[in-house]
N, C-alpha and C. Protein backbone atom coordinates (compact mmCIF):
# COMPACT_ATOMS: atom_id res chain seq x y z
N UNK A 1 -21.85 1.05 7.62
CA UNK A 1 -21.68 0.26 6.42
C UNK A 1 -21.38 -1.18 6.81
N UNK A 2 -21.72 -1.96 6.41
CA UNK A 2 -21.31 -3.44 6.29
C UNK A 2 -19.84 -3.83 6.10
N UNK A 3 -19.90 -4.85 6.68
CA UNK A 3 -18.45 -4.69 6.47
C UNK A 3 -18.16 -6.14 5.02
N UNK A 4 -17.35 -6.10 4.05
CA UNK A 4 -17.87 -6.81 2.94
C UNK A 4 -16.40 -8.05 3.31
N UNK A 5 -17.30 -9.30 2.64
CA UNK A 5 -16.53 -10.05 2.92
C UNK A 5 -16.47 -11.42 1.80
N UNK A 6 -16.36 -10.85 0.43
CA UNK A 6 -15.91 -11.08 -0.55
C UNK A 6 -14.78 -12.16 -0.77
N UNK A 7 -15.00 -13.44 -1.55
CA UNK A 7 -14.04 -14.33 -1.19
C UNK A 7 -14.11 -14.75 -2.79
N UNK A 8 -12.73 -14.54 -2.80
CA UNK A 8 -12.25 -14.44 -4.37
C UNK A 8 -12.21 -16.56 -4.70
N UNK A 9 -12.80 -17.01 -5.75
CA UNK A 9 -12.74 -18.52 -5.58
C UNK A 9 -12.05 -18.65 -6.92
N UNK A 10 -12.22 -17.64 -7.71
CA UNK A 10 -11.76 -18.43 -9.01
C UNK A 10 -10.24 -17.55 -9.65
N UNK A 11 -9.10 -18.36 -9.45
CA UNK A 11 -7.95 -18.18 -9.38
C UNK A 11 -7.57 -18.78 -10.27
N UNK A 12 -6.46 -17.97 -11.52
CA UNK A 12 -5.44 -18.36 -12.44
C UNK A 12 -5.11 -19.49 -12.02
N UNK A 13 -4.50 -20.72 -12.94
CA UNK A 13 -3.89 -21.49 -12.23
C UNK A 13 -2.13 -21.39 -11.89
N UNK A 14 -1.75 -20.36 -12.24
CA UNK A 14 -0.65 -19.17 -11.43
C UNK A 14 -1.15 -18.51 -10.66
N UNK A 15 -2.07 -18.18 -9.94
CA UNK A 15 -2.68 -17.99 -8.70
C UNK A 15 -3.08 -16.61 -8.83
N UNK A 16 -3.00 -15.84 -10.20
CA UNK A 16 -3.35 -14.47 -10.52
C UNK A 16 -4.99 -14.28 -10.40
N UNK A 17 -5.82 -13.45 -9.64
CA UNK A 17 -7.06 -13.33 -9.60
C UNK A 17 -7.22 -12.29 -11.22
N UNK A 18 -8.49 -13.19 -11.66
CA UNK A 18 -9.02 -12.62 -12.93
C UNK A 18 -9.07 -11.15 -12.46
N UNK A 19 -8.63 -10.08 -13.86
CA UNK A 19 -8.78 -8.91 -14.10
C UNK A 19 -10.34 -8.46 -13.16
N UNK A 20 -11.52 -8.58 -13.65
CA UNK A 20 -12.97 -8.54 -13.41
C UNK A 20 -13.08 -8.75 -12.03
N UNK A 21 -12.65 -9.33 -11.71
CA UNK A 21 -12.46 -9.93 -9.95
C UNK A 21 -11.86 -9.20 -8.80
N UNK A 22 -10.50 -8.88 -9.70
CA UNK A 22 -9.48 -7.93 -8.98
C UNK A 22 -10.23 -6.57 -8.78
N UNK A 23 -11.05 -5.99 -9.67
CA UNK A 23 -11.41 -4.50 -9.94
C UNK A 23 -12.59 -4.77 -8.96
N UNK A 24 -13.61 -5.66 -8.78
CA UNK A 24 -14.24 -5.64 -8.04
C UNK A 24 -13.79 -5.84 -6.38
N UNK A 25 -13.00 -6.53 -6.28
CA UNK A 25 -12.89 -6.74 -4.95
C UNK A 25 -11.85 -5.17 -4.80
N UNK A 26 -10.83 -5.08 -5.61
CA UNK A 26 -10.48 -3.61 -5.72
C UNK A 26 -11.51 -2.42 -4.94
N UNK A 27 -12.31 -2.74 -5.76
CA UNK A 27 -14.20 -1.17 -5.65
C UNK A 27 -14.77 -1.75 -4.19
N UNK A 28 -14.49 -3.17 -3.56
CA UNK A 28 -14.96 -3.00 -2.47
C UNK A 28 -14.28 -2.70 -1.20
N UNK A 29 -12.83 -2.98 -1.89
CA UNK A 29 -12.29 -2.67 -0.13
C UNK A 29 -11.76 -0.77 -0.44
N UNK A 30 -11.55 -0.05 -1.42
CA UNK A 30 -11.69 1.11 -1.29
C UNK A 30 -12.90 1.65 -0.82
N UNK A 31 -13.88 1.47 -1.44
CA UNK A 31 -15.17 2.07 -0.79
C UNK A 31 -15.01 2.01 0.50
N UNK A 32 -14.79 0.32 1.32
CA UNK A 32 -14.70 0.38 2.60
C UNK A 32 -13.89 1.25 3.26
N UNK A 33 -12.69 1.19 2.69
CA UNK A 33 -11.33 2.26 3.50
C UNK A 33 -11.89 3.19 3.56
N UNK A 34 -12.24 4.39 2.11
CA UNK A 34 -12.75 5.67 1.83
C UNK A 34 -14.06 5.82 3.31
N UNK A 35 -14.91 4.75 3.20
CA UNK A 35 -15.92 5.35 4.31
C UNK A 35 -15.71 4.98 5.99
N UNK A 36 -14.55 4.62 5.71
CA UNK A 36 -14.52 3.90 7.16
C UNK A 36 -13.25 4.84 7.88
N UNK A 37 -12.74 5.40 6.97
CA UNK A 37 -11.39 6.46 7.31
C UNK A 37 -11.55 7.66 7.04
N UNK A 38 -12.51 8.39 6.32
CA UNK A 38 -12.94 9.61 5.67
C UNK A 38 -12.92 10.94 6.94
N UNK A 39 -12.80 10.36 8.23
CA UNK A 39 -13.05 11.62 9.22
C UNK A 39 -11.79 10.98 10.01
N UNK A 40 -10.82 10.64 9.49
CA UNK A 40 -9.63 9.91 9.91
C UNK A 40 -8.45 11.71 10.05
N UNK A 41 -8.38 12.53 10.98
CA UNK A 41 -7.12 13.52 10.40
C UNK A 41 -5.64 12.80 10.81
N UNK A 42 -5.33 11.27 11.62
CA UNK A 42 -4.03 10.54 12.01
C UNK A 42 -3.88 9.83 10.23
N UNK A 43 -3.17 10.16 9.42
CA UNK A 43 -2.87 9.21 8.71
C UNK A 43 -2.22 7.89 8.51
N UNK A 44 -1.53 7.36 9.68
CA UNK A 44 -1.12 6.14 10.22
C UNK A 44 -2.23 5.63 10.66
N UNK A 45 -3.21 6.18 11.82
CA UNK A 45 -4.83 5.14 11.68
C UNK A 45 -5.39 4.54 9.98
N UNK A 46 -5.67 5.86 9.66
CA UNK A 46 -6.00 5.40 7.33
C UNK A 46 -5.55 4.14 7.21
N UNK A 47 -4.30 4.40 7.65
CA UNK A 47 -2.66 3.27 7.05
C UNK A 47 -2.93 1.64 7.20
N UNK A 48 -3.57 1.97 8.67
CA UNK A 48 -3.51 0.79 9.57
C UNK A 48 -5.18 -0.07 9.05
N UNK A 49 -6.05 0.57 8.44
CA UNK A 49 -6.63 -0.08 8.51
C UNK A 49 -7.19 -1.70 7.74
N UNK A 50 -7.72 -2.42 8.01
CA UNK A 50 -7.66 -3.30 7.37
C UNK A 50 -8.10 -3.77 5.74
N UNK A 51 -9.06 -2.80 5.75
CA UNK A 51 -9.33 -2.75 4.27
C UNK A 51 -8.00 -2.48 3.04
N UNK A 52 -7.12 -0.93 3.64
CA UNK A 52 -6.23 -0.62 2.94
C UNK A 52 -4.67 -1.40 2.61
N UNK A 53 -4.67 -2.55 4.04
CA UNK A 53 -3.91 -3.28 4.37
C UNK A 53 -4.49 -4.39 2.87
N UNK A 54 -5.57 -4.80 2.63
CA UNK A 54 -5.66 -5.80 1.66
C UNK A 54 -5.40 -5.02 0.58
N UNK A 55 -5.67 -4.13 0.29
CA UNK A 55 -5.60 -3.34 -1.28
C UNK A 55 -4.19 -3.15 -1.73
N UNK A 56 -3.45 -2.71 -0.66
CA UNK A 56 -1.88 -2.99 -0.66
C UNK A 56 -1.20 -4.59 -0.88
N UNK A 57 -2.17 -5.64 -0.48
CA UNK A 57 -1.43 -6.95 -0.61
C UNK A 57 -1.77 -7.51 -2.04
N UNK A 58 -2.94 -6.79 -2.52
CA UNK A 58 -3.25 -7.26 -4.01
C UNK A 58 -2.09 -6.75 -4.78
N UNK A 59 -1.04 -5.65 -4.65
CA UNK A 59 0.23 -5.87 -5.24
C UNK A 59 -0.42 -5.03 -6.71
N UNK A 60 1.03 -5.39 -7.16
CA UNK A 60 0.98 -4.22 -8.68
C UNK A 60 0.31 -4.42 -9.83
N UNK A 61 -1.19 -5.71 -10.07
CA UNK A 61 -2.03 -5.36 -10.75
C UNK A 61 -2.94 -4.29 -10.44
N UNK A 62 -3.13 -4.48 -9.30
CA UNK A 62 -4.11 -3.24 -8.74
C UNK A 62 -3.48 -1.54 -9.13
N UNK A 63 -2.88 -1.24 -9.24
CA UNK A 63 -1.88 0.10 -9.20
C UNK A 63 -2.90 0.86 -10.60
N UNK A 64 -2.91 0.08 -11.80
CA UNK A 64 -3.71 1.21 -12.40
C UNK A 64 -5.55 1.06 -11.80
N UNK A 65 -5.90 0.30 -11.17
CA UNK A 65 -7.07 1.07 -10.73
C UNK A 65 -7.14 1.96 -9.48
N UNK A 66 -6.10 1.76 -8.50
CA UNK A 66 -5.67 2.55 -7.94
C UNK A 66 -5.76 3.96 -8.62
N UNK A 67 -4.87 4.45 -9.79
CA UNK A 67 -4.45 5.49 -10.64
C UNK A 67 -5.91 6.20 -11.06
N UNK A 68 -6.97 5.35 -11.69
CA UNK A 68 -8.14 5.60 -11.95
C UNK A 68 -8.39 6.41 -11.05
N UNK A 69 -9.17 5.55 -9.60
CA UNK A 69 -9.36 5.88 -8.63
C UNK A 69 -8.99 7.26 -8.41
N UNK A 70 -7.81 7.60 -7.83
CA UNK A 70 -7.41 8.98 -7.73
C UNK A 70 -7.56 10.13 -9.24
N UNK A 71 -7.42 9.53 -10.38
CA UNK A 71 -7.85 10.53 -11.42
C UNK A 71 -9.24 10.56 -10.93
N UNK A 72 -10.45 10.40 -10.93
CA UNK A 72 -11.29 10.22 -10.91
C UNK A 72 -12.19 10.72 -9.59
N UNK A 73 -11.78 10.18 -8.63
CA UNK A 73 -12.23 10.34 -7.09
C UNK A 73 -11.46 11.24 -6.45
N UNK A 74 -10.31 11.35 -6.42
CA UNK A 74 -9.10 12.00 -5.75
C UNK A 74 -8.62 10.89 -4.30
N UNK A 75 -8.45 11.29 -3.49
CA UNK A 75 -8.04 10.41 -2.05
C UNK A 75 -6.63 10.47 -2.22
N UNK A 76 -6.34 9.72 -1.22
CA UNK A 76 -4.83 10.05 -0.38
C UNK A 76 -4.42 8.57 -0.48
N UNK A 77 -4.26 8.07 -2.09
CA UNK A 77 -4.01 6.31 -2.88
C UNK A 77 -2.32 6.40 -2.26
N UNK A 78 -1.68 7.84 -2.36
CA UNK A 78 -0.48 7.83 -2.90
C UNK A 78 0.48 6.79 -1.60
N UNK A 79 -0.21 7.00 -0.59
CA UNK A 79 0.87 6.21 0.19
C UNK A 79 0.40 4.31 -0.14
N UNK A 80 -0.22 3.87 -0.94
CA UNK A 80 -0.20 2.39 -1.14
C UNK A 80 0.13 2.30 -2.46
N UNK A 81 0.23 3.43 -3.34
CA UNK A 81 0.63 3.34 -4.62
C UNK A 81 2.17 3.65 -4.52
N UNK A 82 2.87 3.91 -3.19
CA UNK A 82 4.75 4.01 -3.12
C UNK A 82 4.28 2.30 -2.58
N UNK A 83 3.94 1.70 -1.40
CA UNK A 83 4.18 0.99 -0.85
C UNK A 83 3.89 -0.34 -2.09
N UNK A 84 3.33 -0.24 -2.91
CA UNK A 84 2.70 -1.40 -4.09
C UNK A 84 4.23 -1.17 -5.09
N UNK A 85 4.69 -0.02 -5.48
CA UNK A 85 5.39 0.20 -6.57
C UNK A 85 6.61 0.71 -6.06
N UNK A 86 6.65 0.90 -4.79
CA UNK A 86 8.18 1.40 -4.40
C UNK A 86 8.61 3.16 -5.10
N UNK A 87 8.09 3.12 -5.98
CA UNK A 87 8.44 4.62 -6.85
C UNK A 87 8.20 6.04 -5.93
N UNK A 88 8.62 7.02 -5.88
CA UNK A 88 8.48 8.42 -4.64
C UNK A 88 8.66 9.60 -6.29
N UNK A 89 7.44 9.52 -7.40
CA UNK A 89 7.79 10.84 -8.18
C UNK A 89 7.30 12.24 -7.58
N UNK A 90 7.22 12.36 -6.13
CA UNK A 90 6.74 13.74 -6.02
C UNK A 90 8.16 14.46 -5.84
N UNK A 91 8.02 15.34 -5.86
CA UNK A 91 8.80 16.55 -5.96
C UNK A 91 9.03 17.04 -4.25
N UNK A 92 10.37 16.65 -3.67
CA UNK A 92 10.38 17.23 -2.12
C UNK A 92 9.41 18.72 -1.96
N UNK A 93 9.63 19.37 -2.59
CA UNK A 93 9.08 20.88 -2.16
C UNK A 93 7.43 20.24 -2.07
N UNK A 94 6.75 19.49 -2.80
CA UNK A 94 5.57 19.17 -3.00
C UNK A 94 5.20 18.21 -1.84
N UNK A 95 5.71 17.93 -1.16
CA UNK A 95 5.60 17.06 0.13
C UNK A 95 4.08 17.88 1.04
N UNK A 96 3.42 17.62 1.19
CA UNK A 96 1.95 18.23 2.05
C UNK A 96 1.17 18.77 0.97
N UNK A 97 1.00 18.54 0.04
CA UNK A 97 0.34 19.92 -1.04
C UNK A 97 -0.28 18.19 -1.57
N UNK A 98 -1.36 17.99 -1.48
CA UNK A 98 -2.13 16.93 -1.78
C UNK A 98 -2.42 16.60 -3.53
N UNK A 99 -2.71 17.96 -3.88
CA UNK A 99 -2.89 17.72 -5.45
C UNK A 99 -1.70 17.55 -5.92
N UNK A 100 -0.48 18.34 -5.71
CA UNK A 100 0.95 18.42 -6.16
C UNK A 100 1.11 16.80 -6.11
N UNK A 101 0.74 16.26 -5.16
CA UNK A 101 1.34 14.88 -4.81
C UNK A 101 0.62 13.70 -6.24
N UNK A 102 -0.74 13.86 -5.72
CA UNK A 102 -2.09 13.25 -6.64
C UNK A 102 -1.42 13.40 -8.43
N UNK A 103 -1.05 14.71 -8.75
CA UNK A 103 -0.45 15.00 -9.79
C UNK A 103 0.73 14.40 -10.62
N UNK A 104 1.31 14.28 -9.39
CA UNK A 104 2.99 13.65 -9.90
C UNK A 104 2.41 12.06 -9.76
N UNK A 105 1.54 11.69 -8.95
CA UNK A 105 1.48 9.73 -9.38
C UNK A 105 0.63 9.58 -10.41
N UNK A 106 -0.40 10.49 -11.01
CA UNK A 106 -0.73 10.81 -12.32
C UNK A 106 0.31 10.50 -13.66
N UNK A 107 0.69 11.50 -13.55
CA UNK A 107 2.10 11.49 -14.21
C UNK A 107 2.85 10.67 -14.68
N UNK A 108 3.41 10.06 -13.18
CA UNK A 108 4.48 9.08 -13.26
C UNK A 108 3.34 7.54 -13.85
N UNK A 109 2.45 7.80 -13.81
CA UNK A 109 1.11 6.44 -14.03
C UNK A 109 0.87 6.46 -15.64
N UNK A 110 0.81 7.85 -16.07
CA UNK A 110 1.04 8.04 -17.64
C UNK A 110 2.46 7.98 -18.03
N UNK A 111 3.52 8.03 -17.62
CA UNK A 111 4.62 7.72 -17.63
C UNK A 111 5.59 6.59 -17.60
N UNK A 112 4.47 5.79 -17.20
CA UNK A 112 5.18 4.22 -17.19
C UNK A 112 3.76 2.94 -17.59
N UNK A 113 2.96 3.80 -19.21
CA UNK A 113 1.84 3.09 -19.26
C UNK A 113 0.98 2.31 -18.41
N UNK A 114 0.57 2.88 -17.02
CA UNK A 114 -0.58 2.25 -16.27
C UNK A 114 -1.86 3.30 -16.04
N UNK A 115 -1.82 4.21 -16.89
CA UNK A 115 -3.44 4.56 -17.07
C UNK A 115 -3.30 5.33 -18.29
């Protein structure tokens, strides 16, 4: 895959990237992570990589397409959706059980109006 290199120019003048902008550059650096980490079984490599590293710095507008994303696609969002929002709603016993996890940031995402 290419590696995409998307350069956001048109900025709030509070420095907020337009909604339309965010979701796109959003759809490109997941795609990238998703195909570039998909045969990844170290989840600290996933962690580390650079795509997921930007999707995490776009911060807590991104979080409900994040939410989408996993309704929708499924993937393993949940560790940049604690690190974006700080929040941990899974359930200790639910710790390794992937849907249990996927479920509860569902939840907690309908729970605090972001999807």
């Amino acid at each position: 895959m290419q590696e995409t290199t998307t350069t956001i120019r048109h900025r709030q003048p509070d420095g907020r990237i337009r909604v339309q902008e965010l979701a796109d550059r959003f759809g490109e650096l997941a795609e990238q992570w998703e195909h570039e980490t998909w045969m990844l079984s170290n989840t600290d490599q996933a962690l580390a990589h650079p795509a997921y590293k930007a999707i995490v710095k776009l911060g807590d507008p991104v979080v409900p397409l994040i939410l989408k994303r996993m309704q929708t696609r499924g993937g393993h969002w949940y560790h940049a959706l604690h690190a974006i929002t700080k929040a941990n709603p899974v359930h200790p016993a639910d710790h390794g059980n992937v849907a249990a996890i996927q479920q509860a940031w569902l939840r907690w995402g309908r729970d605090h109006g972001r999807i």
